[in-house]
C-alpha atoms as a PDB file:
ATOM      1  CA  UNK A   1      50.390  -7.149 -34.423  1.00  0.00           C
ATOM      2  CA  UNK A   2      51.232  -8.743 -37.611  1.00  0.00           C
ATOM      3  CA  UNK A   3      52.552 -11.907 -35.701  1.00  0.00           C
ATOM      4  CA  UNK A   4      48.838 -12.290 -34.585  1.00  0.00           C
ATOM      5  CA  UNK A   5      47.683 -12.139 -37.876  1.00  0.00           C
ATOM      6  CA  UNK A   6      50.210 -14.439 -39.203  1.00  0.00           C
ATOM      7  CA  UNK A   7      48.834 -16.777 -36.554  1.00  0.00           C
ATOM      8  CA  UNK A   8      45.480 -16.194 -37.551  1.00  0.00           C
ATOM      9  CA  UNK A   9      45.966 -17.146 -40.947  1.00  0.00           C
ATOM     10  CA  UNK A  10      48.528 -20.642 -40.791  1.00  0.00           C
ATOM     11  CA  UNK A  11      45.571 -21.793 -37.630  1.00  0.00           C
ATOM     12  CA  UNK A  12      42.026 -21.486 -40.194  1.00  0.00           C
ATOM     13  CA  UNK A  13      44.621 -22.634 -42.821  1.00  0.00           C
ATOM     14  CA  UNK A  14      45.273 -25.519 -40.544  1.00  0.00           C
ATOM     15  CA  UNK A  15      41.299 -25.242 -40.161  1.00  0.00           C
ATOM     16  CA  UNK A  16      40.302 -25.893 -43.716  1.00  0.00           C
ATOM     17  CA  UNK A  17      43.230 -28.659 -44.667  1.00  0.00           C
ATOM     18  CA  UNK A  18      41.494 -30.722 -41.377  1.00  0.00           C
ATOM     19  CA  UNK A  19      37.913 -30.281 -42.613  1.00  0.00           C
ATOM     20  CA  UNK A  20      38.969 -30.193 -46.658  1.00  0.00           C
ATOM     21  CA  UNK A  21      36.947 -33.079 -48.218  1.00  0.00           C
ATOM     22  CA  UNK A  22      39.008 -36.355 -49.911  1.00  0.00           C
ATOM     23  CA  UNK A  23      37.297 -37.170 -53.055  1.00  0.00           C
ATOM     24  CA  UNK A  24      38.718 -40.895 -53.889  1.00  0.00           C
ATOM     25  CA  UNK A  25      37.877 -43.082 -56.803  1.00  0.00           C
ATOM     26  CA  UNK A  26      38.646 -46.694 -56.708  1.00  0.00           C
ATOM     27  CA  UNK A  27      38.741 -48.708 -59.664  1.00  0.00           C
ATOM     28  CA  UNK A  28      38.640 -52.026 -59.909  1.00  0.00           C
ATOM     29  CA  UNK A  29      37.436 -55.683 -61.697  1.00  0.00           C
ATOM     30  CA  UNK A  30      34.382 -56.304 -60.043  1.00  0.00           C
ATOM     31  CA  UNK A  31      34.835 -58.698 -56.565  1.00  0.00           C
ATOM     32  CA  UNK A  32      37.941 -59.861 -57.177  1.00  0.00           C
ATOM     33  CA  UNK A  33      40.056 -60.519 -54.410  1.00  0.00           C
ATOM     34  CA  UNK A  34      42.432 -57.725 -55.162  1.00  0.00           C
ATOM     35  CA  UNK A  35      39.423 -55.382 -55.537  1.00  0.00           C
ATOM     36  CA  UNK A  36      37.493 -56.577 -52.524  1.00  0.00           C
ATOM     37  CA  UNK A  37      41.209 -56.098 -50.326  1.00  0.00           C
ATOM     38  CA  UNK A  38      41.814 -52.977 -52.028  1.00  0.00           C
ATOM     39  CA  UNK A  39      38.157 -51.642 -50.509  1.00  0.00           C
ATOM     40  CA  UNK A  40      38.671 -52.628 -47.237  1.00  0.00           C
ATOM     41  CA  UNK A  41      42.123 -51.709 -47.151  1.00  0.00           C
ATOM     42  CA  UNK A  42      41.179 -47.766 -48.547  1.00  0.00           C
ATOM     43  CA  UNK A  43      37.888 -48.240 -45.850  1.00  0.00           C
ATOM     44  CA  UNK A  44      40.162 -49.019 -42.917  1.00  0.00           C
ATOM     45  CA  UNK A  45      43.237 -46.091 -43.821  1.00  0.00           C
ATOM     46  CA  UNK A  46      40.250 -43.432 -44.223  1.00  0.00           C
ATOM     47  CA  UNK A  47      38.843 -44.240 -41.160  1.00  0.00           C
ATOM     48  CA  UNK A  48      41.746 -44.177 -39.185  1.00  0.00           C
ATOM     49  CA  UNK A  49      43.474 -41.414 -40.731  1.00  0.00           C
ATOM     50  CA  UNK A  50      40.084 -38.976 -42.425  1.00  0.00           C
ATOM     51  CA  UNK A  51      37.230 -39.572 -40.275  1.00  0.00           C
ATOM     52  CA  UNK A  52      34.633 -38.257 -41.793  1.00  0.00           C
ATOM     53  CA  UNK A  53      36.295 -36.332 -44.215  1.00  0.00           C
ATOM     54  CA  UNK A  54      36.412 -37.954 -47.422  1.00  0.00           C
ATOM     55  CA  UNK A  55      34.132 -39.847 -50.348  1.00  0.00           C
ATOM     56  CA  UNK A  56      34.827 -43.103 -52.173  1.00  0.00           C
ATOM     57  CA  UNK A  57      33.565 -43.526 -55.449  1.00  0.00           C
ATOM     58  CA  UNK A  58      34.095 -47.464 -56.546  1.00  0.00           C
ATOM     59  CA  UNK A  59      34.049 -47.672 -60.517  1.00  0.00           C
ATOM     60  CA  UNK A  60      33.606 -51.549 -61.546  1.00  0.00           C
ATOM     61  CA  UNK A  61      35.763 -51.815 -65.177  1.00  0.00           C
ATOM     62  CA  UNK A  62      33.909 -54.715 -66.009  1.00  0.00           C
ATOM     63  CA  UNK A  63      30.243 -53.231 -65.728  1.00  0.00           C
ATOM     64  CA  UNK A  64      32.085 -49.731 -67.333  1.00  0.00           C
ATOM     65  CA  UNK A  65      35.087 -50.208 -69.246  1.00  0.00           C
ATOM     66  CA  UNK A  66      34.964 -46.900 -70.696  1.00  0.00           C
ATOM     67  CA  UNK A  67      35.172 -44.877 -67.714  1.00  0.00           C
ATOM     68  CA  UNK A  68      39.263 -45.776 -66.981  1.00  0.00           C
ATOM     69  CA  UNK A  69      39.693 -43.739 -69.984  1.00  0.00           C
ATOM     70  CA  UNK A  70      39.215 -40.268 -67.895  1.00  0.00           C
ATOM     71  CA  UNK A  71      41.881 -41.105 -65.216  1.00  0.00           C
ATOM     72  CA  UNK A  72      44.197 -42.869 -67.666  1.00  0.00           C
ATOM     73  CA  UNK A  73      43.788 -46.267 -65.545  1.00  0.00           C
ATOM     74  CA  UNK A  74      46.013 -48.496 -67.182  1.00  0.00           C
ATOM     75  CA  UNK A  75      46.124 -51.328 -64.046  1.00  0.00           C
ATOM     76  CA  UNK A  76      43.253 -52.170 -61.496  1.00  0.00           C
ATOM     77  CA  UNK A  77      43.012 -51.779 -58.476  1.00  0.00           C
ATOM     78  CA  UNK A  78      43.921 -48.024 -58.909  1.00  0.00           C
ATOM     79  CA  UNK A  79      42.967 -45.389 -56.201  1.00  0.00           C
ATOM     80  CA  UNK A  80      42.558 -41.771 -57.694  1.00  0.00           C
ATOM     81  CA  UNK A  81      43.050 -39.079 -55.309  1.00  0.00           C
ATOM     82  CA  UNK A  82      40.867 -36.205 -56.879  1.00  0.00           C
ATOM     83  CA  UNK A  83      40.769 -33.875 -54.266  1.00  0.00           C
ATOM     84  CA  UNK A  84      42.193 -32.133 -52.700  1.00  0.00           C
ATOM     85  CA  UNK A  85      44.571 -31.662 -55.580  1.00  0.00           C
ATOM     86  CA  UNK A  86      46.886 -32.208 -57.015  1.00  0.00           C
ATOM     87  CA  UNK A  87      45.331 -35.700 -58.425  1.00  0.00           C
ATOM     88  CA  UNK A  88      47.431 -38.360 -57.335  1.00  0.00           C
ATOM     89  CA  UNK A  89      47.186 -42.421 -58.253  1.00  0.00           C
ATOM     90  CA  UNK A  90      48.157 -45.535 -56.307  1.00  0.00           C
ATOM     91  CA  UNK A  91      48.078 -49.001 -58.062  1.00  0.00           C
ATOM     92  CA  UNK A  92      47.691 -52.391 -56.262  1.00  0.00           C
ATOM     93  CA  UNK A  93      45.809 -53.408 -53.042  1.00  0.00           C
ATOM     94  CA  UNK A  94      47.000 -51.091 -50.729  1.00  0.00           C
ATOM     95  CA  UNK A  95      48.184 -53.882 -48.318  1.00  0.00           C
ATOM     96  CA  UNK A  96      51.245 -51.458 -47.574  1.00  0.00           C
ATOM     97  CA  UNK A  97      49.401 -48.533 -45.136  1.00  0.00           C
ATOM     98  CA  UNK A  98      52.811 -46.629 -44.855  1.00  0.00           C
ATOM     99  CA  UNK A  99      53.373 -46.726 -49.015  1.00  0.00           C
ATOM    100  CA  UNK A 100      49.394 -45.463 -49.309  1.00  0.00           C
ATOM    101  CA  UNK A 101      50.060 -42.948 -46.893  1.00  0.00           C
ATOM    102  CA  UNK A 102      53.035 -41.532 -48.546  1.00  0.00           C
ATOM    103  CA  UNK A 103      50.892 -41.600 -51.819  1.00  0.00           C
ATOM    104  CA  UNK A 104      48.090 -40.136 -50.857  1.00  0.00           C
ATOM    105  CA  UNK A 105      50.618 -37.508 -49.142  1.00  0.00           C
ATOM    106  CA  UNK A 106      48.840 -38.129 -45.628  1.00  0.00           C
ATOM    107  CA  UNK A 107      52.750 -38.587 -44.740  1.00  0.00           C
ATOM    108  CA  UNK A 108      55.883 -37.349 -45.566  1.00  0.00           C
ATOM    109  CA  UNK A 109      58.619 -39.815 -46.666  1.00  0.00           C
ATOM    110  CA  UNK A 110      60.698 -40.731 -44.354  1.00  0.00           C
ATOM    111  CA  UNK A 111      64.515 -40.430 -44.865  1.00  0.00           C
ATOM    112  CA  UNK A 112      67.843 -41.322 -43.663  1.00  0.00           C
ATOM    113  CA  UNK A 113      70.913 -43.486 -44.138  1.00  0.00           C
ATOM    114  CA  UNK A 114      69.699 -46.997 -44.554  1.00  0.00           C
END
C-alpha cells in the first residue's frame, strides 16, 4: 500500500515539474547583434526543450537602465531564470545550447575522465 502511494506522489510530482511555468527575463542593449542572437537563441532552446511552458520577458537597458538594478545585471545579454526557483543567470548569447542547458538546469552536467 504505501508503495502505491509513494508512486502516486513522485508521478503528479513529475506532473507539476512538466507543466511548472519558466518565467525568463532577457536583458539586453537594444538590437544589437548579441541581443538579437541571444533572442533567437533562448526562442529556439524553449521551444525545443519547454513547449509551451514558459514566458520571456525582454528588458531593453538602453530604453530602461534602471531596471538591471533588481537582478544585479552587471553584463548584457543576461538571461534570468525567475521561476521556477531557485533564480539562476546566464551571461552571453547563448550560442552554446549544452552550457544554457546546464544553466538553466534543464540538464545535468555531464562527467567523466576527460
Amino acid at each position: 500500500m504505501k508503495k502505491k502511494k509513494a508512486a502516486k506522489i513522485r508521478a503528479s510530482e513529475k506532473a507539476k515539474t512538466a507543466s511548472a511555468l519558466w518565467e525568463l527575463r532577457l536583458y539586453v542593449a537594444g538590437r544589437s547583434p548579441k541581443s538579437l542572437t541571444a533572442f533567437a537563441n533562448l526562442n529556439k532552446i524553449c521551444e525545443e526543450f519547454l513547449p509551451g511552458q514558459y514566458t520571456i520577458e525582454i528588458i531593453d537597458l538602453l530604453q530602461n537602465p534602471h531596471l538591471a538594478e533588481g537582478d544585479q545585471i552587471i553584463a548584457i545579454p543576461t538571461l534570468v531564470r525567475k521561476l521556477p526557483e531557485p533564480l539562476r543567470k546566464i551571461v552571453g548569447d547563448l550560442s552554446n545550447t549544452e552550457q544554457t542547458l546546464i544553466g538553466l538546469q534543464l540538464r545535468q552536467a555531464r562527467t567523466g575522465a576527460t
